[in-house]
C-alpha atoms as a PDB file:
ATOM      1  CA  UNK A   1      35.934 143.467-133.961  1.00  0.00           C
ATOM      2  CA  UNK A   2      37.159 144.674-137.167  1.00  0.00           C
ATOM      3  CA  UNK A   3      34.121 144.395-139.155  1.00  0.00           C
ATOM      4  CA  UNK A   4      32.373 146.044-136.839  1.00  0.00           C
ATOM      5  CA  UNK A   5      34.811 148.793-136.347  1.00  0.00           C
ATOM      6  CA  UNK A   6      34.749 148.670-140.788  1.00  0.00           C
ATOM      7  CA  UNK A   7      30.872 148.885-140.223  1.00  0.00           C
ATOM      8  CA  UNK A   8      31.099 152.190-138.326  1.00  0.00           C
ATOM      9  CA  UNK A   9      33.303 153.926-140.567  1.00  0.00           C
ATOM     10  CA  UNK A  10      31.586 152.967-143.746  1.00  0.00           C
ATOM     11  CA  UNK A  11      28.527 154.301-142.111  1.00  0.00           C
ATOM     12  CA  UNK A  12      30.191 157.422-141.239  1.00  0.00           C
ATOM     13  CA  UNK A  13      31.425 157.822-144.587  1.00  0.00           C
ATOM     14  CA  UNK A  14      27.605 158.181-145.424  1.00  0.00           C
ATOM     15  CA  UNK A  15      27.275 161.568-143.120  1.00  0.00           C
ATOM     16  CA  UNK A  16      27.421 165.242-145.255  1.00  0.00           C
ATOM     17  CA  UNK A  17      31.706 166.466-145.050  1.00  0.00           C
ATOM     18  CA  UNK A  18      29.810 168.886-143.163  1.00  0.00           C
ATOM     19  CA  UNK A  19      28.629 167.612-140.618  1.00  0.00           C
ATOM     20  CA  UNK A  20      31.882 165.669-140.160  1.00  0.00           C
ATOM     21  CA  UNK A  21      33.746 168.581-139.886  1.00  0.00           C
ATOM     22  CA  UNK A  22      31.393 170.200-136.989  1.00  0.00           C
ATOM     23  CA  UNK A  23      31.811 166.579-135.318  1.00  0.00           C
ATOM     24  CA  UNK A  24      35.568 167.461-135.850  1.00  0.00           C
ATOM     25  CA  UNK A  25      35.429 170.402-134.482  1.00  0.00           C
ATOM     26  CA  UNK A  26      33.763 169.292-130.817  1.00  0.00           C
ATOM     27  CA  UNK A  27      36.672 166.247-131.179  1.00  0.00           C
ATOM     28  CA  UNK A  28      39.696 168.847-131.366  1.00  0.00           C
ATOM     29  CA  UNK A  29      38.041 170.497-128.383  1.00  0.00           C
ATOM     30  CA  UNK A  30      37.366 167.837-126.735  1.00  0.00           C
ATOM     31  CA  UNK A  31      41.142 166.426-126.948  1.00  0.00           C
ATOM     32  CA  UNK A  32      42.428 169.793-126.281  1.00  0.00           C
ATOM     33  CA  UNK A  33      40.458 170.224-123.114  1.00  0.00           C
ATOM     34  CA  UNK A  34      41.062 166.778-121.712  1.00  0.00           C
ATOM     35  CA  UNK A  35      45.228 166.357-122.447  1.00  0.00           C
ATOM     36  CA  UNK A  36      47.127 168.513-120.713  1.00  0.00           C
ATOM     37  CA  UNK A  37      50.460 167.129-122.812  1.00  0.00           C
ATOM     38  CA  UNK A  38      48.626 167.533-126.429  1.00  0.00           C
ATOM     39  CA  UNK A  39      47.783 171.064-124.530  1.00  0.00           C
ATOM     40  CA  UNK A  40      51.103 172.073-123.539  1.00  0.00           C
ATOM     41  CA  UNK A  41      52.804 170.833-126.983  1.00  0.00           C
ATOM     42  CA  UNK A  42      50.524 172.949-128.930  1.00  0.00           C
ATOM     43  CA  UNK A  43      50.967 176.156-127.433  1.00  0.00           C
ATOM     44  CA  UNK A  44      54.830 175.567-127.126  1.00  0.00           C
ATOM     45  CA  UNK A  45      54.935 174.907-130.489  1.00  0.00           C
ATOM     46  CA  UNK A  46      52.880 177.377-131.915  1.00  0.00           C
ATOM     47  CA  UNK A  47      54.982 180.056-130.091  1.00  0.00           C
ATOM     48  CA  UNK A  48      58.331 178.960-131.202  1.00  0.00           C
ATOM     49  CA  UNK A  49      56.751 179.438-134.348  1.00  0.00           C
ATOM     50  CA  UNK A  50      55.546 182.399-133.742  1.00  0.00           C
ATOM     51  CA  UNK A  51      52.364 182.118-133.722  1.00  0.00           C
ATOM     52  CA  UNK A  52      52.091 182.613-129.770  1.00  0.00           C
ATOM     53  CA  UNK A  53      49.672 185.262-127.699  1.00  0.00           C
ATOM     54  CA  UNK A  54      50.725 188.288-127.167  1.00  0.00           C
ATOM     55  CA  UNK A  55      51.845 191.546-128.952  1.00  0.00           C
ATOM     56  CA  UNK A  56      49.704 193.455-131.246  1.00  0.00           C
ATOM     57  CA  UNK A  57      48.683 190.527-133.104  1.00  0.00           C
ATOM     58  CA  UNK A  58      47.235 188.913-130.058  1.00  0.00           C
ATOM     59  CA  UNK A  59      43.528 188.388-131.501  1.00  0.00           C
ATOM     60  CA  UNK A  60      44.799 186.831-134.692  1.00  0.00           C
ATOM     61  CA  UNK A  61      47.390 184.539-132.779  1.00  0.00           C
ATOM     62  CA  UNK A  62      44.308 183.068-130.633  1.00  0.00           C
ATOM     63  CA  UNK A  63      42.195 182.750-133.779  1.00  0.00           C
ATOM     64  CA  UNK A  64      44.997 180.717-135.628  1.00  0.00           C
ATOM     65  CA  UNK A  65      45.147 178.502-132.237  1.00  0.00           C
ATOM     66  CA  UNK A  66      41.521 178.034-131.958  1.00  0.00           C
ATOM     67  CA  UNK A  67      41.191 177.049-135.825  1.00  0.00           C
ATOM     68  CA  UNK A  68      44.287 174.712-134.969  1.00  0.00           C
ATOM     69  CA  UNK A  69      42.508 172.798-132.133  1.00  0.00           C
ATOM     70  CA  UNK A  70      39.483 172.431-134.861  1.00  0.00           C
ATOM     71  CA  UNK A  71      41.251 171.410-137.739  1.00  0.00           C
ATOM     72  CA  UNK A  72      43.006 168.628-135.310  1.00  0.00           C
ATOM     73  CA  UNK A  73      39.507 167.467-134.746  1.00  0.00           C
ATOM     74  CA  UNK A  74      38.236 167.719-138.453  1.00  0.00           C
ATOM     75  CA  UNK A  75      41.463 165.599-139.640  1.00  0.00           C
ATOM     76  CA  UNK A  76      39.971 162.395-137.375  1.00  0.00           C
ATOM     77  CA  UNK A  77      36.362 163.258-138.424  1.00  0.00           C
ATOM     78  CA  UNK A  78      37.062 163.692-142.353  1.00  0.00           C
ATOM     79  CA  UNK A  79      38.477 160.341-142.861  1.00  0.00           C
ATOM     80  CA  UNK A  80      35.796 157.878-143.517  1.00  0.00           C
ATOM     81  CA  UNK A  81      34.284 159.984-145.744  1.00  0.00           C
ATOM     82  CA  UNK A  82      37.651 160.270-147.834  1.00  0.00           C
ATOM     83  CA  UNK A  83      38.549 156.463-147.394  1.00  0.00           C
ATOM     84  CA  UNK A  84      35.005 154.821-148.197  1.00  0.00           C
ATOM     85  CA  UNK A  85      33.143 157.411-150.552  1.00  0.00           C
ATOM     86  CA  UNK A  86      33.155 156.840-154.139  1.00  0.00           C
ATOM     87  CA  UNK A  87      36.988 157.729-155.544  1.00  0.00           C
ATOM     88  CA  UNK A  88      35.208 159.900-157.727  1.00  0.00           C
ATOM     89  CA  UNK A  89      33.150 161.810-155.291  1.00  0.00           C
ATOM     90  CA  UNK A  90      36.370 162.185-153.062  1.00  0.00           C
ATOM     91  CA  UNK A  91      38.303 163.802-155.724  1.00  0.00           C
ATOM     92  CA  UNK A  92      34.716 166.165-156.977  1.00  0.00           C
ATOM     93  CA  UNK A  93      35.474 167.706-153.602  1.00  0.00           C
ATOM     94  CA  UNK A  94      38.268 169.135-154.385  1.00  0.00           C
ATOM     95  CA  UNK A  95      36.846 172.798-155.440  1.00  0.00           C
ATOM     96  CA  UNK A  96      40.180 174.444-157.177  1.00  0.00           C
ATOM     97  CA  UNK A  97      43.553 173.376-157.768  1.00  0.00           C
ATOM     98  CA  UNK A  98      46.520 175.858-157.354  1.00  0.00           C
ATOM     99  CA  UNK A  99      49.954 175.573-158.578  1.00  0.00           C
ATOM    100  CA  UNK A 100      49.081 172.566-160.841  1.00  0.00           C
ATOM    101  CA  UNK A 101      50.007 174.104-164.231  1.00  0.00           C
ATOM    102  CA  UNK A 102      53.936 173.539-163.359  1.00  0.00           C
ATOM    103  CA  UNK A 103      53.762 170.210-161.848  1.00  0.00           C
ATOM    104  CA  UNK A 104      51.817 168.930-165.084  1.00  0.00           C
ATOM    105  CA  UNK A 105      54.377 171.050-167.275  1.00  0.00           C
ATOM    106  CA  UNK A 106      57.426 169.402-165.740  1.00  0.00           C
ATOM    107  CA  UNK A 107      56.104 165.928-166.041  1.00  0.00           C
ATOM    108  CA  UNK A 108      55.240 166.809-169.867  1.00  0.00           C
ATOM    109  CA  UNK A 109      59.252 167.807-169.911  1.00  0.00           C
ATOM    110  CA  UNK A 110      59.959 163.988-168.908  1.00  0.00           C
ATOM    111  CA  UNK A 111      60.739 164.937-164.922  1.00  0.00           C
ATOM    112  CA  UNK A 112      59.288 162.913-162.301  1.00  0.00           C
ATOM    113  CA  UNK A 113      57.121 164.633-159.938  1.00  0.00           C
ATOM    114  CA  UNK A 114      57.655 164.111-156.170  1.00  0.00           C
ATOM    115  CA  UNK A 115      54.420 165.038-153.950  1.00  0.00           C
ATOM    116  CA  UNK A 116      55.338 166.077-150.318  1.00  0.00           C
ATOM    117  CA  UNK A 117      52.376 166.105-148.125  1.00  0.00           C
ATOM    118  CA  UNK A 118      52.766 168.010-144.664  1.00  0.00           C
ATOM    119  CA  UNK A 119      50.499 166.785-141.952  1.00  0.00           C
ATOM    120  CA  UNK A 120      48.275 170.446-142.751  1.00  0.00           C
ATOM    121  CA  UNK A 121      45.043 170.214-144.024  1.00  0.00           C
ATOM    122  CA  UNK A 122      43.325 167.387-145.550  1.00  0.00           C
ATOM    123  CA  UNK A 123      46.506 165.634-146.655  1.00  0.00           C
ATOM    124  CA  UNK A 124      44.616 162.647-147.607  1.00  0.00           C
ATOM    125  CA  UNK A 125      43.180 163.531-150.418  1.00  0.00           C
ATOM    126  CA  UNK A 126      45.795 164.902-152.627  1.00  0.00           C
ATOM    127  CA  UNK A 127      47.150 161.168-153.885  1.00  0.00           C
ATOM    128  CA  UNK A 128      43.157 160.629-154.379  1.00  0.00           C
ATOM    129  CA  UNK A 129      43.416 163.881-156.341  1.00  0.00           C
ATOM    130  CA  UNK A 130      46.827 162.704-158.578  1.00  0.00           C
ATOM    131  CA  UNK A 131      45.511 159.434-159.027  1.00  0.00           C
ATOM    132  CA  UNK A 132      42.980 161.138-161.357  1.00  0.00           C
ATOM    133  CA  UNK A 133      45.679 162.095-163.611  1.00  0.00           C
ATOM    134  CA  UNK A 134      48.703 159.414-163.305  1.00  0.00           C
ATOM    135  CA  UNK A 135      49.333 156.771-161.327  1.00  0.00           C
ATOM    136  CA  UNK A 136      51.047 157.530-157.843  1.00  0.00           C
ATOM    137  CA  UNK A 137      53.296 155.341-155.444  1.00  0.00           C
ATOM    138  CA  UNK A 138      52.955 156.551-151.967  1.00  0.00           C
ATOM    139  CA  UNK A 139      54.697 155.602-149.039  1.00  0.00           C
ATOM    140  CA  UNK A 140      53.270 154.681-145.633  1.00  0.00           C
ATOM    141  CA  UNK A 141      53.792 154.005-142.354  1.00  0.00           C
ATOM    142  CA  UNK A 142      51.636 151.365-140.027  1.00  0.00           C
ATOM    143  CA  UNK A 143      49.888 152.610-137.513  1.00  0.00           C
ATOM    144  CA  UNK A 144      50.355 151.984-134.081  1.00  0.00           C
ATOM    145  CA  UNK A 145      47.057 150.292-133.577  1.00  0.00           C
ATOM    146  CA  UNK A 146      47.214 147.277-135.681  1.00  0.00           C
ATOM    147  CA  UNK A 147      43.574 146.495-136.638  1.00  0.00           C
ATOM    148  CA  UNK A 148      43.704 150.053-138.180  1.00  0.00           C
ATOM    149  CA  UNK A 149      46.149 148.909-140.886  1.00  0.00           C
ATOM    150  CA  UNK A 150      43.994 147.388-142.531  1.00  0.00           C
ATOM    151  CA  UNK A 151      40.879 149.676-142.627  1.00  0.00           C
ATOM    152  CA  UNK A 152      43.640 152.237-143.663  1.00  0.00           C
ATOM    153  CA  UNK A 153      44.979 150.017-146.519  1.00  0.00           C
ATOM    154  CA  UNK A 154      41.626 149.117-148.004  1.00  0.00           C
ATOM    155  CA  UNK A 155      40.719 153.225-147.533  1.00  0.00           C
ATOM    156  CA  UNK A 156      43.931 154.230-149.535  1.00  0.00           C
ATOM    157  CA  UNK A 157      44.214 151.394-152.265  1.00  0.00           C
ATOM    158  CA  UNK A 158      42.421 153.767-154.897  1.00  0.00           C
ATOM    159  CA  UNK A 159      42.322 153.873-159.139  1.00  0.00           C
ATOM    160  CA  UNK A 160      46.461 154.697-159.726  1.00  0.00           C
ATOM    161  CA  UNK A 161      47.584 154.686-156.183  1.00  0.00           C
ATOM    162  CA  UNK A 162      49.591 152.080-155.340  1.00  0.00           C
ATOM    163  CA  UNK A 163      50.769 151.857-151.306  1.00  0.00           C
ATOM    164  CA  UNK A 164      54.315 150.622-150.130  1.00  0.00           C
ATOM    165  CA  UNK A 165      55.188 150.362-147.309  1.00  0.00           C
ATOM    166  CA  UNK A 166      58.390 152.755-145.175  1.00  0.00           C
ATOM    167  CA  UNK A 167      60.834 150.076-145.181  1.00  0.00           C
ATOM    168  CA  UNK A 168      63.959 148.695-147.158  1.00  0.00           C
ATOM    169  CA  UNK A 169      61.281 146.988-149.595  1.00  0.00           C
ATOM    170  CA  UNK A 170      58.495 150.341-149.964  1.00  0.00           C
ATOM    171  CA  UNK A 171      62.067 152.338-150.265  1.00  0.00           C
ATOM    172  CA  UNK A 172      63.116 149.723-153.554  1.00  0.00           C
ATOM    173  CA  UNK A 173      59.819 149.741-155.320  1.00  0.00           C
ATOM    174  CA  UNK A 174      59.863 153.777-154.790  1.00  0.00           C
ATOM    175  CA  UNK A 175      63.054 153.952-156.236  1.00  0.00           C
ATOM    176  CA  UNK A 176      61.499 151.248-159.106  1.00  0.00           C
ATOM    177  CA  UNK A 177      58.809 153.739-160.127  1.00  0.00           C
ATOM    178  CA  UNK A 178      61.450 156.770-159.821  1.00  0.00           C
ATOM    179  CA  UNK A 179      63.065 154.753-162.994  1.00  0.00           C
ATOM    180  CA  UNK A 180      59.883 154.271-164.611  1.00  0.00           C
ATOM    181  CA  UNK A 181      58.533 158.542-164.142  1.00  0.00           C
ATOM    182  CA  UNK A 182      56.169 157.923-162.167  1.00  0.00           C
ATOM    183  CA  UNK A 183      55.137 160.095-159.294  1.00  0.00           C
ATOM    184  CA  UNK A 184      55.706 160.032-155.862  1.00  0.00           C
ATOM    185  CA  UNK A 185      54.067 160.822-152.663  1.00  0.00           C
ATOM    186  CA  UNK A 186      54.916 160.382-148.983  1.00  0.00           C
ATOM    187  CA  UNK A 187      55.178 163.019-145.383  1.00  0.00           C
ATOM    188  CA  UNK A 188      57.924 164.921-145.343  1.00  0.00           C
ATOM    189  CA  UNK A 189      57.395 166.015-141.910  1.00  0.00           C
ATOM    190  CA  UNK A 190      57.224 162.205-139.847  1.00  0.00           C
ATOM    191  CA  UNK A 191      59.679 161.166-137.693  1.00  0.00           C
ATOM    192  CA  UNK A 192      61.907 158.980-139.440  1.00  0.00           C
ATOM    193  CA  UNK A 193      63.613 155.911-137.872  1.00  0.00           C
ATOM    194  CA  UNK A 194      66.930 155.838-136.099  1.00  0.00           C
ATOM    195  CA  UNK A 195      69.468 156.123-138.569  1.00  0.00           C
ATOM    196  CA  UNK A 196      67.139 157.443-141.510  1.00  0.00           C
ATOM    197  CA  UNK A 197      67.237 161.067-140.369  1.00  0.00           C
ATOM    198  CA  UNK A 198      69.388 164.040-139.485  1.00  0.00           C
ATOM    199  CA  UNK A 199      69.095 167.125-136.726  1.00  0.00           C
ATOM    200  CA  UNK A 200      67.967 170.209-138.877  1.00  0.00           C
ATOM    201  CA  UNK A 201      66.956 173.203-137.527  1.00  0.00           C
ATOM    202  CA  UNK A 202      62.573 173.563-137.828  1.00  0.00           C
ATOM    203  CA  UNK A 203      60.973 176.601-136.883  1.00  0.00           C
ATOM    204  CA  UNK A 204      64.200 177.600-135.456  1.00  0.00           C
ATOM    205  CA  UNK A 205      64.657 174.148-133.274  1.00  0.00           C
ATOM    206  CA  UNK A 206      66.660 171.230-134.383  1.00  0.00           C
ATOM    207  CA  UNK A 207      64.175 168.640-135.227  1.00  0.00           C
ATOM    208  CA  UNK A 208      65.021 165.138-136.298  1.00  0.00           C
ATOM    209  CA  UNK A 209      64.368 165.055-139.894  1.00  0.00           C
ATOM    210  CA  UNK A 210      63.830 162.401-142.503  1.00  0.00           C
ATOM    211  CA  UNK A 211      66.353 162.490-145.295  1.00  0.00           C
ATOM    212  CA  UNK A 212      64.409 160.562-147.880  1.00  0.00           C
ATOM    213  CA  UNK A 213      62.639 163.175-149.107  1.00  0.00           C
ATOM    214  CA  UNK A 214      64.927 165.709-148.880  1.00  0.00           C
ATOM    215  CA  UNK A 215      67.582 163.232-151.068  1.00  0.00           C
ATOM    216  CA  UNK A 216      64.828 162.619-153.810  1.00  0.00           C
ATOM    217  CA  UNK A 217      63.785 165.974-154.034  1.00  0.00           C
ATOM    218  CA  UNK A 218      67.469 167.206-154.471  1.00  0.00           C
ATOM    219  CA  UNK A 219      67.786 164.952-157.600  1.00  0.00           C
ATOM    220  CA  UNK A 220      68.187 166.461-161.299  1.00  0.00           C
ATOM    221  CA  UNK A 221      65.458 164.190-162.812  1.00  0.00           C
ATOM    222  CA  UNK A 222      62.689 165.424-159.953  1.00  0.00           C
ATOM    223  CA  UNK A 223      59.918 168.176-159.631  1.00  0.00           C
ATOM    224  CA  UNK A 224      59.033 168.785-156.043  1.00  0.00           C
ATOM    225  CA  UNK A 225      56.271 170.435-154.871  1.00  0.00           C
ATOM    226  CA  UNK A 226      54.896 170.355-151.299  1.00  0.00           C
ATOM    227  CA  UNK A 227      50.934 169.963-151.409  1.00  0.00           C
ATOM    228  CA  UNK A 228      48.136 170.490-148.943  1.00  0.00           C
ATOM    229  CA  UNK A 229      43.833 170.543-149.246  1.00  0.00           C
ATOM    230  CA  UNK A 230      42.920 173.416-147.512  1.00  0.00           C
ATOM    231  CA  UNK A 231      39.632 172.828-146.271  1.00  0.00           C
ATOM    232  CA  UNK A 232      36.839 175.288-147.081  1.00  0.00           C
ATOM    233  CA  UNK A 233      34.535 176.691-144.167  1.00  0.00           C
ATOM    234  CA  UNK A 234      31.221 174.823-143.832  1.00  0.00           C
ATOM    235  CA  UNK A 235      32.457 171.513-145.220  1.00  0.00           C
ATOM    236  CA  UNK A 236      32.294 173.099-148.999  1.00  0.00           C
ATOM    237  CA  UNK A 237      35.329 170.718-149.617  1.00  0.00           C
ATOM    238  CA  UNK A 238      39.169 171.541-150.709  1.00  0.00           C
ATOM    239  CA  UNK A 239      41.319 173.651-152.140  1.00  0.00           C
ATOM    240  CA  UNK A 240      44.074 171.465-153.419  1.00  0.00           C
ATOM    241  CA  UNK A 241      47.727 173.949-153.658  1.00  0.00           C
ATOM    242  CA  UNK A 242      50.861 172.458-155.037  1.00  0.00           C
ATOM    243  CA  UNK A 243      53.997 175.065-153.836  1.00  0.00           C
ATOM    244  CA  UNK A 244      57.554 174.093-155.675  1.00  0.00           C
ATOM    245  CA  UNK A 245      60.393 173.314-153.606  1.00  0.00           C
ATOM    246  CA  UNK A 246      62.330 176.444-153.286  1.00  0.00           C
ATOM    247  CA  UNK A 247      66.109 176.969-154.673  1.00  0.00           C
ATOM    248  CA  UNK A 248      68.462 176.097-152.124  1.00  0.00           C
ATOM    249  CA  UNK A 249      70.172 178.819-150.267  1.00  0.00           C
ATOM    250  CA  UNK A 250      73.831 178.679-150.683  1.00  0.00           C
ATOM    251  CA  UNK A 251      75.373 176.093-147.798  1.00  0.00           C
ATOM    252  CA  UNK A 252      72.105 174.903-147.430  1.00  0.00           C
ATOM    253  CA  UNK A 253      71.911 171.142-147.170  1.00  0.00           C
ATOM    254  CA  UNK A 254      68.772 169.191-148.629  1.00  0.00           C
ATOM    255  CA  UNK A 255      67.393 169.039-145.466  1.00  0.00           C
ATOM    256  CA  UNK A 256      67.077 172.148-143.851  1.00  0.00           C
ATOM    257  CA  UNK A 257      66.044 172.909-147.204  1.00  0.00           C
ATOM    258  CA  UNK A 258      62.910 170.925-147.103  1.00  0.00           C
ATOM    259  CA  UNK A 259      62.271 172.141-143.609  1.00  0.00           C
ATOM    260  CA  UNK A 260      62.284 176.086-144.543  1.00  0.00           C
ATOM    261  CA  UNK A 261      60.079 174.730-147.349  1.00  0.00           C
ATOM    262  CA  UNK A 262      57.523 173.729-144.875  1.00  0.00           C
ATOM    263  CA  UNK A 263      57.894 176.518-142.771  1.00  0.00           C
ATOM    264  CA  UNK A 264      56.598 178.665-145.887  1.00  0.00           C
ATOM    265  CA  UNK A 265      53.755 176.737-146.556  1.00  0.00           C
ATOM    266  CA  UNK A 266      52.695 176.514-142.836  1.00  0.00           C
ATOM    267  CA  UNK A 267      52.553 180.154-142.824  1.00  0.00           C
ATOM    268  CA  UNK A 268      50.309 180.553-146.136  1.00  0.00           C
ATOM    269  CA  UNK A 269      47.981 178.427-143.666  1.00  0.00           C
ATOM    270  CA  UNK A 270      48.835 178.235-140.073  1.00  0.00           C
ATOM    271  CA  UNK A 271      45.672 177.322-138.112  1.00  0.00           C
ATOM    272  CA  UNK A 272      45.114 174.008-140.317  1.00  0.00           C
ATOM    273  CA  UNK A 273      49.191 172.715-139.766  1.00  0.00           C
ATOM    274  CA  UNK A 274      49.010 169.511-136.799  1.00  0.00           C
ATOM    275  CA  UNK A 275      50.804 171.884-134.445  1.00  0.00           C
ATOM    276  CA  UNK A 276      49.773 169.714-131.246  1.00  0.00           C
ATOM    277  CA  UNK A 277      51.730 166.644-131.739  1.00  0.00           C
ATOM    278  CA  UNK A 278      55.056 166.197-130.837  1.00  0.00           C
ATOM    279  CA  UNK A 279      58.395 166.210-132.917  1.00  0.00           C
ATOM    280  CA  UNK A 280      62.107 164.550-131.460  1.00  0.00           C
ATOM    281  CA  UNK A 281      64.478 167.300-130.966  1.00  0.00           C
ATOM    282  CA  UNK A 282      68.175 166.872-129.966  1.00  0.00           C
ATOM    283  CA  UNK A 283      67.284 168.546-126.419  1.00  0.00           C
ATOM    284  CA  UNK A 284      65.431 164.971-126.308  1.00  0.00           C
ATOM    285  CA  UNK A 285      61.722 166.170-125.460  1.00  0.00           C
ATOM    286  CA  UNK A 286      59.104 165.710-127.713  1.00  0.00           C
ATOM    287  CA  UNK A 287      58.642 169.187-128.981  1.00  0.00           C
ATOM    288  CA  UNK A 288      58.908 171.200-132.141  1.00  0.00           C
ATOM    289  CA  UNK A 289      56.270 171.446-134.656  1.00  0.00           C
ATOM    290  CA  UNK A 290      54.613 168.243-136.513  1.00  0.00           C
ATOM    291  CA  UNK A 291      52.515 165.385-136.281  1.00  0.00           C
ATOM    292  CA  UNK A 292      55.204 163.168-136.877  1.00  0.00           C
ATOM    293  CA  UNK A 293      55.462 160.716-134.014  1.00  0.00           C
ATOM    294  CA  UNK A 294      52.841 158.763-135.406  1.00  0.00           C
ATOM    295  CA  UNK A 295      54.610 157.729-138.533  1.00  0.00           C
ATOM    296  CA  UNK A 296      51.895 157.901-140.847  1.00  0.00           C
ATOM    297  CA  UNK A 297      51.717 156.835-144.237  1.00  0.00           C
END
């Protein structure tokens, strides 16, 4: 079953990004149209984010939701392609690269640079992308469906990235190439594990939020910069942008700071954020705004 489930993919890898992403596209519609739960969660949370019909901006909040529903799709359909291509050719599509002149300055300054990748836009390829320049250690998650673990292994063991996995062992050898400057990568915006998070308010809803991140970035010796690929229209490939981790406000704890940080860079880019899947929130439904149930990566 594997190999022929490895078989597929590697042959989808072979199909034009843009054709993938029009594929995507009929997927996100197709999921949108046939789960009423993935339904309701998305238009929940885009309204508590604002980002819900009506008002004067009523055409632009249904074309943010329809790109949404796409992008969902796109994210499935632009993985083999970025797992089983050429490392090379994955990184040649990214088109530009914003922001990157600090992050490279601060490592030159001896400061370890932390990568936090929101589940918004082609998060994938941004440790393909850093691997061209230094070595990463990433952190992942298993999926749920355990022949996938694999597949997604073999996809994400480029050149200079180096997987471990979210437990007490990936969170030692993390901490092993914090001590040695070398950068970091994992989703801020998963659901952590009992006992490995705290309630901070997210798009103005307490969400249960990983500390991890938050604690690393908060440290004297780190850069932190929250990245996404925006994807270009037509499958022309990625724009790769690198956003610092803002100041914290005074009384703000590490993090609610991370979470405002998001907030900001969903806005720059709302319709490609994973607004249909569900986060924990202290009311104890499944709501607020991120893909993080699936502890990814």
């Amino acid at each position: 079953m594997y190999r022929f489930l490895r078989f597929l993919v590697v042959l989808t890898a072979k199909l034009p990004l843009r054709l993938l992403h029009a594929a995507g596209t009929v997927l996100g519609w197709a999921i949108y149209g046939i789960s009423p739960t993935y339904r309701r969660h998305m238009r929940e949370n885009l309204a508590q984010a604002g980002f819900g019909p009506g008002g004067e901006m009523r055409e632009e909040m249904r074309r943010i939701r329809r790109e949404a529903i796409a992008s969902a799709g796109r994210m499935i359909t632009e993985i083999p392609a970025l797992w089983f291509r050429p490392h090379e050719e994955v990184a040649a599509m990214v088109r530009e690269a914003v922001g990157v002149e600090a992050a490279f300055a601060a490592r030159e300054q001896g400061r370890t640079i932390l990568v936090l990748t929101p589940h918004m836009g082609c998060f994938e390829i941004t440790a393909q992308y850093a691997a061209r320049h230094t070595p990463i250690t990433v952190l992942y998650r298993a999926p749920k469906v355990g022949i996938l673990e694999p597949l997604m292994r073999e996809g994400r063991s480029r050149p200079n990235v180096r997987l471990v996995p979210a437990d007490l062992g990936g969170v030692r050898e993390m901490l092993a190439a914090l001590k040695r400057g070398e950068p970091l990568g994992l989703l801020p915006d998963q659901v952590p594990g009992e006992g490995e998070g705290e309630w901070v308010e997210f798009f103005g809803r307490p969400a249960y939020t990983m500390t991890l991140a938050a604690k690393l970035a908060a440290r004297p010796d780190v850069a932190c910069y929250l990245v996404y690929g925006r994807r270009l229209e037509r499958g022309r490939g990625y724009v790769m942008v690198l956003r610092p981790l803002p100041p914290a406000l005074p009384g703000e704890n590490p993090a609610r700071r991370l979470n405002r940080a998001i907030e900001d860079l969903v806005r720059e880019c709302p319709g490609q954020y994973l607004w249909g899947s569900p986060r924990r929130s202290r009311a104890g439904s499944r709501c607020a705004t991120s893909r993080g149930g699936t502890r990814r990566r």
